[in-house]
N, C-alpha and C. Protein backbone atom coordinates (compact mmCIF):
# COMPACT_ATOMS: atom_id res chain seq x y z
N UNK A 1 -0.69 -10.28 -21.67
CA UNK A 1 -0.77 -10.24 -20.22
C UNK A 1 0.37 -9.39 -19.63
N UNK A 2 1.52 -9.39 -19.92
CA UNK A 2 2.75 -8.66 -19.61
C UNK A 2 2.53 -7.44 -20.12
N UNK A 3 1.76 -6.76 -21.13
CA UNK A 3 1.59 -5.58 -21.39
C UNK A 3 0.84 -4.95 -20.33
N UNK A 4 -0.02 -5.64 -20.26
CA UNK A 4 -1.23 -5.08 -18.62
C UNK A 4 -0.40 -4.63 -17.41
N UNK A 5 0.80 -5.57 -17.13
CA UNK A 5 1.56 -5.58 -16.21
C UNK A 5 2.94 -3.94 -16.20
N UNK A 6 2.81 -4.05 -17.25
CA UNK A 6 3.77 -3.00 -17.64
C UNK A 6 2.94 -1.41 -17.71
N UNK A 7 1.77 -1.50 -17.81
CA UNK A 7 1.19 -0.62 -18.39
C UNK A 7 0.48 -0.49 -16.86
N UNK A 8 0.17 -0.90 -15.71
CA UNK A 8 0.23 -0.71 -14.56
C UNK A 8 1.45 -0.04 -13.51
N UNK A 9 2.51 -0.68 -13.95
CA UNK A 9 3.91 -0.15 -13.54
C UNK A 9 3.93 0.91 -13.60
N UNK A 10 3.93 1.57 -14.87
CA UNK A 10 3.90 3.07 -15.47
C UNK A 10 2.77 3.90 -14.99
N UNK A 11 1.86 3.53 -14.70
CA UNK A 11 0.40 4.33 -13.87
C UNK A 11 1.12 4.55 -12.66
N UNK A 12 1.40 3.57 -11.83
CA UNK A 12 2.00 3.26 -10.53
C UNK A 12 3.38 4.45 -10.32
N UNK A 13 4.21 4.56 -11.30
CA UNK A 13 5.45 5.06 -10.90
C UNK A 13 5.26 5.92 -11.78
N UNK A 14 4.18 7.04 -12.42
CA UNK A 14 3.24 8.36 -12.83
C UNK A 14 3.19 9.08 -11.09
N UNK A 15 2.49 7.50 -10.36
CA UNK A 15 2.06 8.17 -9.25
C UNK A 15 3.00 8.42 -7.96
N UNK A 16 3.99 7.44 -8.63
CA UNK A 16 5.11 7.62 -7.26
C UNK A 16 5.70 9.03 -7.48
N UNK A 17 5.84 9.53 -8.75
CA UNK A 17 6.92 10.85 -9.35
C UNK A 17 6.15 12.06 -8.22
N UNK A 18 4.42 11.95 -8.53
CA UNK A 18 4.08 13.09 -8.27
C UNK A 18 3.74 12.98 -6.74
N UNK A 19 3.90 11.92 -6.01
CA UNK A 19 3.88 11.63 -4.24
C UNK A 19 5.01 12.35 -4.26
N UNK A 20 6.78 11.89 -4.90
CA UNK A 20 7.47 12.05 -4.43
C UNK A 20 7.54 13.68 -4.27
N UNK A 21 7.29 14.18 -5.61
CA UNK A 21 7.51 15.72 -6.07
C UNK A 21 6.57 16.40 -4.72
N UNK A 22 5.59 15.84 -4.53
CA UNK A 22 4.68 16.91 -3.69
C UNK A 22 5.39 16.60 -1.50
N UNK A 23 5.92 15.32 -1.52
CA UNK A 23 6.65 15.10 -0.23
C UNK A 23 7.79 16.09 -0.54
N UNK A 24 8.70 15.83 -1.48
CA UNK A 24 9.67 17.37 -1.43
C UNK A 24 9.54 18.44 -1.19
N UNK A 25 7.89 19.24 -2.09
CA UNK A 25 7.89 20.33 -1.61
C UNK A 25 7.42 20.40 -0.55
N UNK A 26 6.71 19.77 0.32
CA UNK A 26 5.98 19.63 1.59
C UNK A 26 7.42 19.98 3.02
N UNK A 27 7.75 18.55 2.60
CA UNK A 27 9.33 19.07 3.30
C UNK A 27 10.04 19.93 3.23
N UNK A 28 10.04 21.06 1.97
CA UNK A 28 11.03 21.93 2.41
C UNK A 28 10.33 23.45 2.38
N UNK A 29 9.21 23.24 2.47
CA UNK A 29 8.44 24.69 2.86
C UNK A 29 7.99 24.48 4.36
N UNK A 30 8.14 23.27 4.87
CA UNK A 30 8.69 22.90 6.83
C UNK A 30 6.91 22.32 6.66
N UNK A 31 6.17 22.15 6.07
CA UNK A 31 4.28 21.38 6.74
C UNK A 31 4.64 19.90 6.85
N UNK A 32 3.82 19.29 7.36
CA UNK A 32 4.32 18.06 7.21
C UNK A 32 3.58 17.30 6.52
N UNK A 33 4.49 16.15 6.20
CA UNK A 33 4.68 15.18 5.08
C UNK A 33 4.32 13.98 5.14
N UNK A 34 3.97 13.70 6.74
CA UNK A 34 4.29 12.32 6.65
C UNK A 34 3.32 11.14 6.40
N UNK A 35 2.42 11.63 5.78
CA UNK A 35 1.14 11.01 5.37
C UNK A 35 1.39 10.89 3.55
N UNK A 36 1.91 12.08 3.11
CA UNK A 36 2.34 11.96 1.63
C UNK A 36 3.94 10.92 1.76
N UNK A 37 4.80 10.69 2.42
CA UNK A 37 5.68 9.88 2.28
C UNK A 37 5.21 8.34 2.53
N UNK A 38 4.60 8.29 3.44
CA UNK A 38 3.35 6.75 3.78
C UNK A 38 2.89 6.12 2.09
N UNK A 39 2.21 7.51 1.47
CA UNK A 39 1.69 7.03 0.63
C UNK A 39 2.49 6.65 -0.67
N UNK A 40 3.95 7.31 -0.85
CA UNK A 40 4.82 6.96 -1.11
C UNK A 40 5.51 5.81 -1.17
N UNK A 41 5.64 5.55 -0.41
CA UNK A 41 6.17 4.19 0.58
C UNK A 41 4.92 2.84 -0.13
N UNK A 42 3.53 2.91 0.17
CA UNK A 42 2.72 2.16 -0.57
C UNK A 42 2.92 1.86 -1.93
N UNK A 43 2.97 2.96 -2.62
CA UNK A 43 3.13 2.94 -3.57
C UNK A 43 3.98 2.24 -4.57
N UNK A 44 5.42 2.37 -3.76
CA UNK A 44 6.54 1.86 -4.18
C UNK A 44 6.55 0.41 -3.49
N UNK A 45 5.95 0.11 -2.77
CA UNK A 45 5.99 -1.46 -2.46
C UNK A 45 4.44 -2.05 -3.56
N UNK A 46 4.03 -1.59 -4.05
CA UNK A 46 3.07 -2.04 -4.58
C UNK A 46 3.40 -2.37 -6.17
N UNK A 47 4.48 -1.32 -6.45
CA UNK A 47 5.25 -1.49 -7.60
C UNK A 47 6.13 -2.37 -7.69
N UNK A 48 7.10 -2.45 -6.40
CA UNK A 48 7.74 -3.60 -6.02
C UNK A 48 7.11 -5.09 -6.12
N UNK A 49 5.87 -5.27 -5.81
CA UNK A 49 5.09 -6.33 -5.68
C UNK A 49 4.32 -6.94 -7.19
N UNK A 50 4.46 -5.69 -7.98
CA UNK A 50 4.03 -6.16 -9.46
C UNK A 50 4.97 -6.56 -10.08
N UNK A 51 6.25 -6.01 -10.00
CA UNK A 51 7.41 -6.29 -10.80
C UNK A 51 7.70 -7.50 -10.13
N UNK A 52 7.47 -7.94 -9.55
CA UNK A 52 7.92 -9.66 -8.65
C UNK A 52 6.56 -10.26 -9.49
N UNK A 53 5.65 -9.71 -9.46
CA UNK A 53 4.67 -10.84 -9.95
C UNK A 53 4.62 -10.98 -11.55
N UNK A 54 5.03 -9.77 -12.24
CA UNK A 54 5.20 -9.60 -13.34
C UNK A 54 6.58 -11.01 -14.14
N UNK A 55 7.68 -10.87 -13.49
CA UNK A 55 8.61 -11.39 -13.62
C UNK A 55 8.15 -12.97 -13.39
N UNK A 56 7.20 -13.11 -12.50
CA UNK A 56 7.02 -14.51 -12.52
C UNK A 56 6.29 -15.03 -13.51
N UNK A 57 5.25 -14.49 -13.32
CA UNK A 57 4.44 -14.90 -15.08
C UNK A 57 5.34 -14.94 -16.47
N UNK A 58 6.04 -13.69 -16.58
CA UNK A 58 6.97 -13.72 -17.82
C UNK A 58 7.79 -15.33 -17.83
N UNK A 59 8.10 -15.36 -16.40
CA UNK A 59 8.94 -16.77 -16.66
C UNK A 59 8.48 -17.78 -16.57
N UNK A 60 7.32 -17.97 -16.03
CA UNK A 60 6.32 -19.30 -16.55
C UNK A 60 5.73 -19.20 -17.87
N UNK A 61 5.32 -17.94 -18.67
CA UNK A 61 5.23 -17.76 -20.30
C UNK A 61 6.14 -18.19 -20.75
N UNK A 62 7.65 -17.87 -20.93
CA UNK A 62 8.67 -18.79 -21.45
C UNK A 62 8.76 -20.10 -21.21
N UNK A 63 8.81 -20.46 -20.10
CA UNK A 63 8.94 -21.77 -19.62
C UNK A 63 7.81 -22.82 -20.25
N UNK A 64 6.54 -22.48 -20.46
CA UNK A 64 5.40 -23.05 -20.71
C UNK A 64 5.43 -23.01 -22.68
N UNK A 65 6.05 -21.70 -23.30
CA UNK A 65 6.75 -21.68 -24.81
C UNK A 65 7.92 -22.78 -25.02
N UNK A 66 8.60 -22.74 -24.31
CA UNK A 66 9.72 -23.52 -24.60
C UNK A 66 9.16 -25.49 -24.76
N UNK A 67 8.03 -25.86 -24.02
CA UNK A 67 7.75 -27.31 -23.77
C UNK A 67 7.27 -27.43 -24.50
């Protein structure tokens, strides 16, 4: 189950690299960005939100090994 979780992470922050890479160049050739930084922003709270849920399961798997 934690492999799924991990192996989502890494899809997820594949996709944050290339939001971020394409908001950089967006920003500094002056078009705007601010729909690629939004999606950015999703992105990274969505990753944020797995790694919280990830971490919880891991510690109810131990917790539930250990009894």
């Amino acid at each position: 189950m934690v492999e799924q979780f991990e192996i989502f992470v890494g899809f997820l922050g594949f996709w944050a690299l290339v939001l971020f890479v394409v908001t950089v160049w967006l920003e500094m050739t002056g078009q705007s960005a601010l729909w690629w930084a939004l999606g950015l922003a999703a992105v990274l709270a969505a990753m944020g939100g797995l790694w919280a849920l990830r971490r919880r399961v891991l510690r109810r798997h131990t917790d539930d090994a250990e009894q």
